[in-house]
N, C-alpha and C. Protein backbone atom coordinates (compact mmCIF):
# COMPACT_ATOMS: atom_id res chain seq x y z
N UNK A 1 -4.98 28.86 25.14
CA UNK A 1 -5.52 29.04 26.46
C UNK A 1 -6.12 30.44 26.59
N UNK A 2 -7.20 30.29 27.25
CA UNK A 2 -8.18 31.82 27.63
C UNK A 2 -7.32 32.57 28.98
N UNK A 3 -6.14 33.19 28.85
CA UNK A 3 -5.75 33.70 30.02
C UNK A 3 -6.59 35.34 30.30
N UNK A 4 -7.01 35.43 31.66
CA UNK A 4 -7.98 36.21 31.92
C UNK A 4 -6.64 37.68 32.53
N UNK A 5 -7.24 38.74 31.16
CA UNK A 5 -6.21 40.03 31.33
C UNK A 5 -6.65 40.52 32.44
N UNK A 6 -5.82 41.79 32.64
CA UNK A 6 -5.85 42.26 33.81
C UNK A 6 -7.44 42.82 34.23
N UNK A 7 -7.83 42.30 35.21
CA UNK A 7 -9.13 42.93 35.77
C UNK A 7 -9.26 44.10 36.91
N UNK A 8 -10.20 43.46 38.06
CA UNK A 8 -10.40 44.53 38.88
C UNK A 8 -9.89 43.84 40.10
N UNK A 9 -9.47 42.77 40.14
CA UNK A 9 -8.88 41.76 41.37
C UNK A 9 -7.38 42.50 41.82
N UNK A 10 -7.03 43.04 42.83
CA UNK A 10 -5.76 43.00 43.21
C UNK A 10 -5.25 42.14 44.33
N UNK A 11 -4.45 41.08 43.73
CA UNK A 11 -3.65 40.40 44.25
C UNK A 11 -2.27 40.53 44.29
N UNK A 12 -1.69 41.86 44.07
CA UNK A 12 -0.10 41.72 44.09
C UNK A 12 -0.09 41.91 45.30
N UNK A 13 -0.30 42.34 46.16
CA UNK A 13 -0.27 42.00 48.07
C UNK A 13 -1.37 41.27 48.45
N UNK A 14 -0.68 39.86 48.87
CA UNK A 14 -1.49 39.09 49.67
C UNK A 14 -1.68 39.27 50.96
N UNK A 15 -2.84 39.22 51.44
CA UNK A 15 -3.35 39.50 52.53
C UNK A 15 -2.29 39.12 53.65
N UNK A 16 -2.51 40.06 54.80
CA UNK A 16 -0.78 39.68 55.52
C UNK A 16 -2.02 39.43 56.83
N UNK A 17 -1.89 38.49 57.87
CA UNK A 17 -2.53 38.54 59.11
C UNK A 17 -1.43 38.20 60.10
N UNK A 18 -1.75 38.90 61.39
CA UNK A 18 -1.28 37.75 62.68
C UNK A 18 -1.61 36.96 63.02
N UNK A 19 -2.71 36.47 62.24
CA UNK A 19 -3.39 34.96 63.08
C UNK A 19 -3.23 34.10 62.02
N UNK A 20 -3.71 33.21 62.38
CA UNK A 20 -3.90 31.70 61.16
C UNK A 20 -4.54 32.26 60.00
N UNK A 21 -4.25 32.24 58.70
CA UNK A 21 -4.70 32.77 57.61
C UNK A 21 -5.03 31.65 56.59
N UNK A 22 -6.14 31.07 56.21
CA UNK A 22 -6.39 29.81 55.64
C UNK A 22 -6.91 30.83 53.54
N UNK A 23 -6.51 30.40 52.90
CA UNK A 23 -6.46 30.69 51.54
C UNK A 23 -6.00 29.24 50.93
N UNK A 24 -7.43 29.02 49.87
CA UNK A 24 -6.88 27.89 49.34
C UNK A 24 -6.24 27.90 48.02
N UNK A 25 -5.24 27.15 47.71
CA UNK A 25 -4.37 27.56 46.23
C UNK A 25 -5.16 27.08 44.91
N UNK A 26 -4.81 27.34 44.19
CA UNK A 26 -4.77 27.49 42.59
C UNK A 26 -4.45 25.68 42.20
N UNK A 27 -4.54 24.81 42.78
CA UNK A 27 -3.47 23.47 42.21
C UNK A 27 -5.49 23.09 42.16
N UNK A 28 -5.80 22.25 41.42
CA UNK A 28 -6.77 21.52 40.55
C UNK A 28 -6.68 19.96 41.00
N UNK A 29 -5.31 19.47 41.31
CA UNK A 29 -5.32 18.44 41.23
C UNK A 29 -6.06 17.60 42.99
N UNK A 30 -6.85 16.25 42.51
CA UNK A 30 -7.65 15.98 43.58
C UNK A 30 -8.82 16.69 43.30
N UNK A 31 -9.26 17.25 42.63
CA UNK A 31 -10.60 18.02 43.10
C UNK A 31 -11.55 17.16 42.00
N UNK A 32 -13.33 17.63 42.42
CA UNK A 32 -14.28 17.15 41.53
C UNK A 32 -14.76 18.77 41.18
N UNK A 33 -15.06 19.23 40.02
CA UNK A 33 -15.64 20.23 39.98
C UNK A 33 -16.51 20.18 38.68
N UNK A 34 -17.91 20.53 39.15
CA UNK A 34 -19.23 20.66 38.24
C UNK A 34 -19.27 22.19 37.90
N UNK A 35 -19.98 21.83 36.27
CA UNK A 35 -20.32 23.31 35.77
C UNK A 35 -21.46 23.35 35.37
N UNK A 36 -22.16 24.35 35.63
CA UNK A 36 -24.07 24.34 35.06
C UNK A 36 -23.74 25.75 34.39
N UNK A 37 -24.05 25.29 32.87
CA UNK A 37 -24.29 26.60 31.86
C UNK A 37 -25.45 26.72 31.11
N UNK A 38 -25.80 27.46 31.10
CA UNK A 38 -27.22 28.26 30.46
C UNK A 38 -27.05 28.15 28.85
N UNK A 39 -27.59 27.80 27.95
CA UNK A 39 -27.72 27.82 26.34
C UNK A 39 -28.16 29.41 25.65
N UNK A 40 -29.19 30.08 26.70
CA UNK A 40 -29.61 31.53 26.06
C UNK A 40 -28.81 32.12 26.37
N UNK A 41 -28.77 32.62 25.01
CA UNK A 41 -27.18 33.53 24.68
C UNK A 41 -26.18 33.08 24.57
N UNK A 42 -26.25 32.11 23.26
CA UNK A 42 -25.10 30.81 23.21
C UNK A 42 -23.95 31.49 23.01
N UNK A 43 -23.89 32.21 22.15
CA UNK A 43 -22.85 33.14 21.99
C UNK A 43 -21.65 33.48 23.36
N UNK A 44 -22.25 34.08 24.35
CA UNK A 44 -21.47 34.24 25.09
C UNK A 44 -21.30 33.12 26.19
N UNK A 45 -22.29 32.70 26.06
CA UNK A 45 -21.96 31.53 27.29
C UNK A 45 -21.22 30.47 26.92
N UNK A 46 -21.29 29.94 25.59
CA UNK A 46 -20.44 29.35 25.31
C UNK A 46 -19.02 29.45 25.52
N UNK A 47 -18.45 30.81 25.19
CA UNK A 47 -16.91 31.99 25.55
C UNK A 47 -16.95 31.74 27.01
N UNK A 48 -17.94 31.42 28.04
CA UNK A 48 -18.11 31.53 29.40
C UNK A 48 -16.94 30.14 29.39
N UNK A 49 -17.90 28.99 29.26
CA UNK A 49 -17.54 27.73 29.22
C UNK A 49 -15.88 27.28 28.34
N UNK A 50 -15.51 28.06 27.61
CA UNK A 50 -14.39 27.72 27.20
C UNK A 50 -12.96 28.38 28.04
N UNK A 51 -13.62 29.63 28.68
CA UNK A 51 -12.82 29.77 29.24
C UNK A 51 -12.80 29.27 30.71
N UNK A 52 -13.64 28.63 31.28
CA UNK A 52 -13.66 28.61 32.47
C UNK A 52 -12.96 26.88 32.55
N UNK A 53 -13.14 26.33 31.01
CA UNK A 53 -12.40 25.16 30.66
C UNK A 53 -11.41 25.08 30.93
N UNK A 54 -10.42 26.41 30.18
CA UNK A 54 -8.91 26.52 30.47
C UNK A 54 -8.16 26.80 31.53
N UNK A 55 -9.24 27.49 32.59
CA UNK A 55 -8.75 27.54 33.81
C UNK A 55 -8.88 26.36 34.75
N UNK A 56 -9.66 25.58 34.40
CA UNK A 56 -9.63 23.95 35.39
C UNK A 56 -8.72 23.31 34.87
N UNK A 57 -8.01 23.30 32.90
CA UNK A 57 -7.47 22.71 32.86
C UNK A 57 -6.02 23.45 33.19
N UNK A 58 -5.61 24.26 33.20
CA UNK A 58 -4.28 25.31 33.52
C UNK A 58 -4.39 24.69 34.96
N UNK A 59 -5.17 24.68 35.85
CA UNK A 59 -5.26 24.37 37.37
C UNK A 59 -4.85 22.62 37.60
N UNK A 60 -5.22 22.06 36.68
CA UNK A 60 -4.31 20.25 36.82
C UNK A 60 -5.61 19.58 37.00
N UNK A 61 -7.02 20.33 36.91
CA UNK A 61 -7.97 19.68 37.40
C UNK A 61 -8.45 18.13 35.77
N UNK A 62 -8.39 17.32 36.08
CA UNK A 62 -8.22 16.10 34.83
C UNK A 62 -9.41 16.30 34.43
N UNK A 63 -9.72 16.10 32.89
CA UNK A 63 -10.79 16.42 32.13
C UNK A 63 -12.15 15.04 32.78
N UNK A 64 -11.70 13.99 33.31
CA UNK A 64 -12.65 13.23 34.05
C UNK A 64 -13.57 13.74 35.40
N UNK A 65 -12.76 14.80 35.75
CA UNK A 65 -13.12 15.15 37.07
C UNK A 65 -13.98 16.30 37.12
N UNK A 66 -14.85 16.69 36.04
CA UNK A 66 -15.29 17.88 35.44
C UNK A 66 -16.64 17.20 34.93
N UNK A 67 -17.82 17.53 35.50
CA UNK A 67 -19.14 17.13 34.80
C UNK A 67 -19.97 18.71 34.52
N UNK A 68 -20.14 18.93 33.24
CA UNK A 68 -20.85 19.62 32.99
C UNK A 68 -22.16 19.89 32.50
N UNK A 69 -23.18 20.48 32.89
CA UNK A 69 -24.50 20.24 33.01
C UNK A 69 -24.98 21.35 32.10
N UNK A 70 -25.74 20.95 31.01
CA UNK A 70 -26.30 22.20 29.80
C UNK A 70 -27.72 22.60 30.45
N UNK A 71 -28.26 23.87 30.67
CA UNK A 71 -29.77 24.30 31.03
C UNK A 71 -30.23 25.13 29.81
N UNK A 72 -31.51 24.99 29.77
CA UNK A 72 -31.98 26.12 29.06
C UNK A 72 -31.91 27.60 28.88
N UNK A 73 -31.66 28.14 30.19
CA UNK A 73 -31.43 29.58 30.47
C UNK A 73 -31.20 29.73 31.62
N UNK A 74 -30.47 30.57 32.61
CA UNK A 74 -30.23 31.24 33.48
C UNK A 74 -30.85 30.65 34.71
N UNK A 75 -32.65 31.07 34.73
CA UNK A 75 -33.28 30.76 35.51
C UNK A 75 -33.02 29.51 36.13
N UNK A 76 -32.57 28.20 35.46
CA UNK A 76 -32.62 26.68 35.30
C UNK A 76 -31.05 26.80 36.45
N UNK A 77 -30.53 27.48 36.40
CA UNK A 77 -29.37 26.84 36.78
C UNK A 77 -29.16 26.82 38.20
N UNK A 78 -29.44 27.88 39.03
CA UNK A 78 -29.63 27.09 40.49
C UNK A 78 -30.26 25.51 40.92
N UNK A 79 -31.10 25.38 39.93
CA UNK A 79 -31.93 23.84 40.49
C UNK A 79 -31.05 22.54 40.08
N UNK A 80 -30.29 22.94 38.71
CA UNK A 80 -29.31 22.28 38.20
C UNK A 80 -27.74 21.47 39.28
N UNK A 81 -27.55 23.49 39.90
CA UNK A 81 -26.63 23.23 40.30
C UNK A 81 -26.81 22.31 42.02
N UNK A 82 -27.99 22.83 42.60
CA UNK A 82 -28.76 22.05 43.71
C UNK A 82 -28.46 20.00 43.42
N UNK A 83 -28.99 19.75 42.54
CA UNK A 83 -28.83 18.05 41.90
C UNK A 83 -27.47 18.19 42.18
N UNK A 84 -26.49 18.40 41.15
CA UNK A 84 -25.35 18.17 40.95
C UNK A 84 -24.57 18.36 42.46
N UNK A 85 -24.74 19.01 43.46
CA UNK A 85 -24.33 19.04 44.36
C UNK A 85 -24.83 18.26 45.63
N UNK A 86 -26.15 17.81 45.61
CA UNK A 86 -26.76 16.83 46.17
C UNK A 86 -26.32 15.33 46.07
N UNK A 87 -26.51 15.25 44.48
CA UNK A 87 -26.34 14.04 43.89
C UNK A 87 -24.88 13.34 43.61
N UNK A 88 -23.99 14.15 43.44
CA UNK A 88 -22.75 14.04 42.84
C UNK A 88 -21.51 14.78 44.22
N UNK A 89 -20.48 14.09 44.20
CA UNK A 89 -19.92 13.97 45.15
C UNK A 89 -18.46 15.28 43.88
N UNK A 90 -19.09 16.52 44.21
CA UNK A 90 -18.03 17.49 43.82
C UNK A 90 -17.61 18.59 44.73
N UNK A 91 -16.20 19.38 44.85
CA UNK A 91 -15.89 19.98 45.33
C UNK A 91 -16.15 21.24 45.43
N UNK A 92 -16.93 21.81 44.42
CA UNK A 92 -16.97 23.12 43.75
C UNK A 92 -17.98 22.79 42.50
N UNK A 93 -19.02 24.28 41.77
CA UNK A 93 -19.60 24.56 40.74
C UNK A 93 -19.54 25.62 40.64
N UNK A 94 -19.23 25.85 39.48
CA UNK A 94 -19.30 26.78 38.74
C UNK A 94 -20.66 26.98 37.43
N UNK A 95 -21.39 28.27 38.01
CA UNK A 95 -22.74 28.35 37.52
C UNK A 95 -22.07 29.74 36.18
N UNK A 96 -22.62 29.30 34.85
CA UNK A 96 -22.26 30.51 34.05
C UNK A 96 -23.41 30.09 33.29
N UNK A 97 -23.73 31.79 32.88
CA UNK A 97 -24.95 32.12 32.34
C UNK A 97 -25.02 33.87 31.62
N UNK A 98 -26.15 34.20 30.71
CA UNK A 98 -25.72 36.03 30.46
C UNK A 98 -26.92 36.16 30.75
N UNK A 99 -27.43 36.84 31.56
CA UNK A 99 -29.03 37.75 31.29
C UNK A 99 -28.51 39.16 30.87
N UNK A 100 -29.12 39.72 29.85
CA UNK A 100 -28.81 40.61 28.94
C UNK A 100 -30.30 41.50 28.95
N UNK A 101 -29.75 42.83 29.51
CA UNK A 101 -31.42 43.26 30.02
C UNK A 101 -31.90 43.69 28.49
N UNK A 102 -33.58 43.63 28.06
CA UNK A 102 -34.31 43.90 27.18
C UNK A 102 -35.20 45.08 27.62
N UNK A 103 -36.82 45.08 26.95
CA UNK A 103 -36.94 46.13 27.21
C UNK A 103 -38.36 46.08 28.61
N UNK A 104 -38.29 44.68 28.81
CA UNK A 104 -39.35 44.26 30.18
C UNK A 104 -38.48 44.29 31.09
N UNK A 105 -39.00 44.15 32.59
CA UNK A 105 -39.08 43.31 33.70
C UNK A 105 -38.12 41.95 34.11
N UNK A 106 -38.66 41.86 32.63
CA UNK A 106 -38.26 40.14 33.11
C UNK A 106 -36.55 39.93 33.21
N UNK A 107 -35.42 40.87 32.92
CA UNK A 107 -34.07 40.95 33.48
C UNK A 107 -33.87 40.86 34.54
N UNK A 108 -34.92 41.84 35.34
CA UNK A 108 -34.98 42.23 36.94
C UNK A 108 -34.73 40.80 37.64
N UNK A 109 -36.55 40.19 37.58
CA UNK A 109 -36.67 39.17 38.06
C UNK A 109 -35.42 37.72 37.61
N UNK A 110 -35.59 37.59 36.47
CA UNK A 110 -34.68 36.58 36.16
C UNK A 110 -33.40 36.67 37.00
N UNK A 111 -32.55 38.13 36.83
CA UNK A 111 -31.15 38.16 37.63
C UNK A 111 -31.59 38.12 39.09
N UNK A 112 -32.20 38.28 40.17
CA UNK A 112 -32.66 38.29 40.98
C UNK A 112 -33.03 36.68 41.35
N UNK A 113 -33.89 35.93 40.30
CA UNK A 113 -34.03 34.49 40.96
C UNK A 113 -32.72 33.56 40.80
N UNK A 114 -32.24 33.65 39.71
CA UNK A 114 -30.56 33.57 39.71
C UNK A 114 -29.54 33.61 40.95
N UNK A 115 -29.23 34.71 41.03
CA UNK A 115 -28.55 35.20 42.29
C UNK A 115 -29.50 34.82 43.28
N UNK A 116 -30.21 34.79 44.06
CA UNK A 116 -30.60 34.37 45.32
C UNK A 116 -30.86 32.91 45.31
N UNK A 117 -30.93 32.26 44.33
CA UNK A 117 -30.86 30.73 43.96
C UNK A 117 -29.51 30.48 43.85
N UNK A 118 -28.77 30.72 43.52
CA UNK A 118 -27.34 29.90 43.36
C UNK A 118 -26.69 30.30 44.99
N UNK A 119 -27.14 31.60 45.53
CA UNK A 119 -26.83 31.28 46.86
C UNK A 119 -27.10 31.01 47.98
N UNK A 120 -28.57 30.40 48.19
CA UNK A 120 -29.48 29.28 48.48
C UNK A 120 -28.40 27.91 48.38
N UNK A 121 -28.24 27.42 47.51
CA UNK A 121 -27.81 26.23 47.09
C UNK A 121 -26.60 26.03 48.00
N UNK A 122 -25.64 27.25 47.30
CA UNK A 122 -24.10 26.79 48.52
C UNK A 122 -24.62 26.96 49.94
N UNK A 123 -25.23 28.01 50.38
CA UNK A 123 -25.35 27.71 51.79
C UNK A 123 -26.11 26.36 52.08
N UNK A 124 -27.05 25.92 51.67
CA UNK A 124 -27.81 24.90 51.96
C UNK A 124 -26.65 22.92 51.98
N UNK A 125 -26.07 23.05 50.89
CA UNK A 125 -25.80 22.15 50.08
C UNK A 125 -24.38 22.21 50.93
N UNK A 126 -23.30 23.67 51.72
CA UNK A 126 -21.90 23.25 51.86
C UNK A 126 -20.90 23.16 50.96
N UNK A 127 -21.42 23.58 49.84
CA UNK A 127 -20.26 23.35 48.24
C UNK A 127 -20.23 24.47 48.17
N UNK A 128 -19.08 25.45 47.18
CA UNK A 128 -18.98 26.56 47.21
C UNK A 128 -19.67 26.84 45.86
N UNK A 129 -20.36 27.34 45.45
CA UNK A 129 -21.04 27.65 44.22
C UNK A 129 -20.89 28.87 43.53
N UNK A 130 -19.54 29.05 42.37
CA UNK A 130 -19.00 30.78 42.08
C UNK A 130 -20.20 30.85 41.21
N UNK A 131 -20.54 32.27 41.44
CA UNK A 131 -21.80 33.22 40.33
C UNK A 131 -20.70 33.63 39.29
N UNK A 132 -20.95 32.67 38.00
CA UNK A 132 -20.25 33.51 36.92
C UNK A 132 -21.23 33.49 35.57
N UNK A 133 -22.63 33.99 36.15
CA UNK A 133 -23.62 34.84 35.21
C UNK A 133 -23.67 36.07 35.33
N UNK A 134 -23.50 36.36 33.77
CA UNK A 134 -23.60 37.56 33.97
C UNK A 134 -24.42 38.27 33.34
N UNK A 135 -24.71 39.72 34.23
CA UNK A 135 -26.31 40.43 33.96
C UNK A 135 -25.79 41.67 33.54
N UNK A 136 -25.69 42.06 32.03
CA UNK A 136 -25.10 43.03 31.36
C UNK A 136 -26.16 43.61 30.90
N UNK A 137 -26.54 45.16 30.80
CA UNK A 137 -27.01 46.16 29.96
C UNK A 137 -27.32 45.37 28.47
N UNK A 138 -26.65 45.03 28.01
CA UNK A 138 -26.10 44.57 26.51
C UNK A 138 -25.28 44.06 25.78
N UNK A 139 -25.39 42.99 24.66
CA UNK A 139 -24.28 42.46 24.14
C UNK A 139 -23.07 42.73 24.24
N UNK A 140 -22.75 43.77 23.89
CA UNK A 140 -21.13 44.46 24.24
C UNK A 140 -20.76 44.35 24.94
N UNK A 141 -21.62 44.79 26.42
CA UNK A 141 -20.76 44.49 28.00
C UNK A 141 -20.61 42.78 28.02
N UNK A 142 -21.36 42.10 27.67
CA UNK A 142 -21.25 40.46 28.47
C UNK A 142 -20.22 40.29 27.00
N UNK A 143 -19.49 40.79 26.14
CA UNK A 143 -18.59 40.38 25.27
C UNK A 143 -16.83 40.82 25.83
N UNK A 144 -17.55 42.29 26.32
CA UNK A 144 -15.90 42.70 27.33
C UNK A 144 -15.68 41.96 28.39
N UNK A 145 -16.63 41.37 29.20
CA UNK A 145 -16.44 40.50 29.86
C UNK A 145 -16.44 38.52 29.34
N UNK A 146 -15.54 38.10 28.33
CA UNK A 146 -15.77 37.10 27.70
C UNK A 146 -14.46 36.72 27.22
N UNK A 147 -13.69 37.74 27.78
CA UNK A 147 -12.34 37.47 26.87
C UNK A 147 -11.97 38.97 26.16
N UNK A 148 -12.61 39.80 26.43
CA UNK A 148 -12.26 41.21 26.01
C UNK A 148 -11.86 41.89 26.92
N UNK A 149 -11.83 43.52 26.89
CA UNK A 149 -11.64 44.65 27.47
C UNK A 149 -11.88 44.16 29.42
N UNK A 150 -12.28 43.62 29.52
CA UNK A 150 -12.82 43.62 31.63
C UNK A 150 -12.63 42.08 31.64
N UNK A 151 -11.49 41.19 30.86
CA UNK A 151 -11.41 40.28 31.79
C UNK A 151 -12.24 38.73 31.06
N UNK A 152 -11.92 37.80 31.70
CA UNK A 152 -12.88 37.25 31.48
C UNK A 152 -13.35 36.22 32.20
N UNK A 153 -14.43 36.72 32.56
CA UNK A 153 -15.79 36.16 34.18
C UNK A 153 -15.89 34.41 33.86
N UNK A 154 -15.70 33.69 33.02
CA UNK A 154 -15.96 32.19 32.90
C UNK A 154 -14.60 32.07 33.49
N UNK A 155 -13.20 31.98 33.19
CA UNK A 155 -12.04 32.04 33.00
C UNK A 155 -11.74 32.27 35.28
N UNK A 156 -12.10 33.55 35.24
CA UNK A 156 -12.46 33.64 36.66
C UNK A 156 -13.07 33.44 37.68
N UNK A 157 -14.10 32.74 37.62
CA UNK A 157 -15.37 31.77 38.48
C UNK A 157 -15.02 30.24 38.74
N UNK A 158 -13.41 29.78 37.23
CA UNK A 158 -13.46 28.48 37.60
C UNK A 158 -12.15 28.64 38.44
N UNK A 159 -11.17 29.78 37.84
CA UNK A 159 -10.60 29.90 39.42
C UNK A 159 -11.24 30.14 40.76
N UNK A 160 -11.78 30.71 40.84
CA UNK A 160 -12.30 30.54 42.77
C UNK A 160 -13.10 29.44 42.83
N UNK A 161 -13.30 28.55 41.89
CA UNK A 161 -14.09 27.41 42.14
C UNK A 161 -12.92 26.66 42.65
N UNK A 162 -12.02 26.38 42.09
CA UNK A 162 -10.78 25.44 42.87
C UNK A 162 -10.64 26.24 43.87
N UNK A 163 -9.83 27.66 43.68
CA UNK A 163 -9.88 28.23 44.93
C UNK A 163 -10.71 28.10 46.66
N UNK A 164 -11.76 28.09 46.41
CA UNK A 164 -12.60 27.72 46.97
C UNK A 164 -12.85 26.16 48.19
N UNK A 165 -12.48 25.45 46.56
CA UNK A 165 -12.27 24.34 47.17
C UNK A 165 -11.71 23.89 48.12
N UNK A 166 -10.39 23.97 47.92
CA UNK A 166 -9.46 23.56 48.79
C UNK A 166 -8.93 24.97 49.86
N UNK A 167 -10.24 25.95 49.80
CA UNK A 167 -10.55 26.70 51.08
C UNK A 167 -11.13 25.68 52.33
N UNK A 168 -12.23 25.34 51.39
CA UNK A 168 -13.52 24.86 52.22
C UNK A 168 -12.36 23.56 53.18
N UNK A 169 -11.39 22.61 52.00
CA UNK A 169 -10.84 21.61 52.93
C UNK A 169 -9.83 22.37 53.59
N UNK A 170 -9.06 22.96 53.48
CA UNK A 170 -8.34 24.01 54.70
C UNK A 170 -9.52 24.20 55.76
N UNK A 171 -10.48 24.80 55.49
CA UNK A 171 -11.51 24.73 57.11
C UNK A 171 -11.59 23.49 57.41
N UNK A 172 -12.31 22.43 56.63
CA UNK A 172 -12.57 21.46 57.29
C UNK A 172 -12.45 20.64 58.21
């Protein structure tokens, strides 16, 4: 199992309120949850997808209840995740992807249509849609984030994807 080391999340005090405090748990079970992953930069996205595996399956979520959607790159995956949430009756997606800046432009824009596309989608669509692409300087950083040194961002996107979930049905 990909257990995700200590990061930058502090949860040893849970939020204390006087009013109604809705937080949805960690349990998997009952849920539908879709994943849209990017192929460029198989390397790490793949590490994305395995770990974000072990956290749906650590969560009780049943390997039937899990459709995962392959894109070409980054860019692809808001429109991906748009279908799958249109089309398909899921609780949660989880979008993972690396843009890895080079020596153009085109990082800028790409992370930019990314991020304002995947959060387009949840607001539009009502599904919660976690951003777990990531837009690193360079190989090394999207590797500490993979299961190394900072954690690891696949592993953590499919938790708040359940999380999430059974937020959204606590509001509902």
């Amino acid at each position: 199992m990909t257990r995700s080391p200590t990061n930058d999340r502090d949860e040893s005090e849970p939020l204390q309120s006087r009013f109604k405090l809705l937080r949805g748990e960690l349990s998997g079970r009952n849920l539908t949850i879709g994943i849209v992953v990017s192929r460029f930069n198989h390397s790490i996205t793949q590490r994305l997808l395995e770990g974000a595996e072990d956290a749906l399956e650590e969560a009780g979520v049943s390997a039937g209840s899990v459709t995962t959607v392959s894109v070409p790159g980054a860019f692809e995956i808001p429109g991906a995740a748009k279908q799958l949430a249109c089309r398909n009756k899921v609780d949660a997606i989880v979008c993972l992807g690396a843009v890895v800046r080079g020596q153009t432009e085109h990082f800028t824009y790409v992370s930019k249509a990314v991020q304002e596309g995947i959060l387009a989608v949840s607001l539009e669509t009502g599904v919660p849609i976690i951003f777990g692409v990531l837009t690193t300087d360079d190989f090394e950083q999207a590797m500490d984030r993979t299961g190394g040194r900072l954690g690891h961002k696949g592993y953590e996107a499919a938790q708040d994807a359940v999380e999430m979930a059974n937020t959204y049905r606590l509001i509902g």
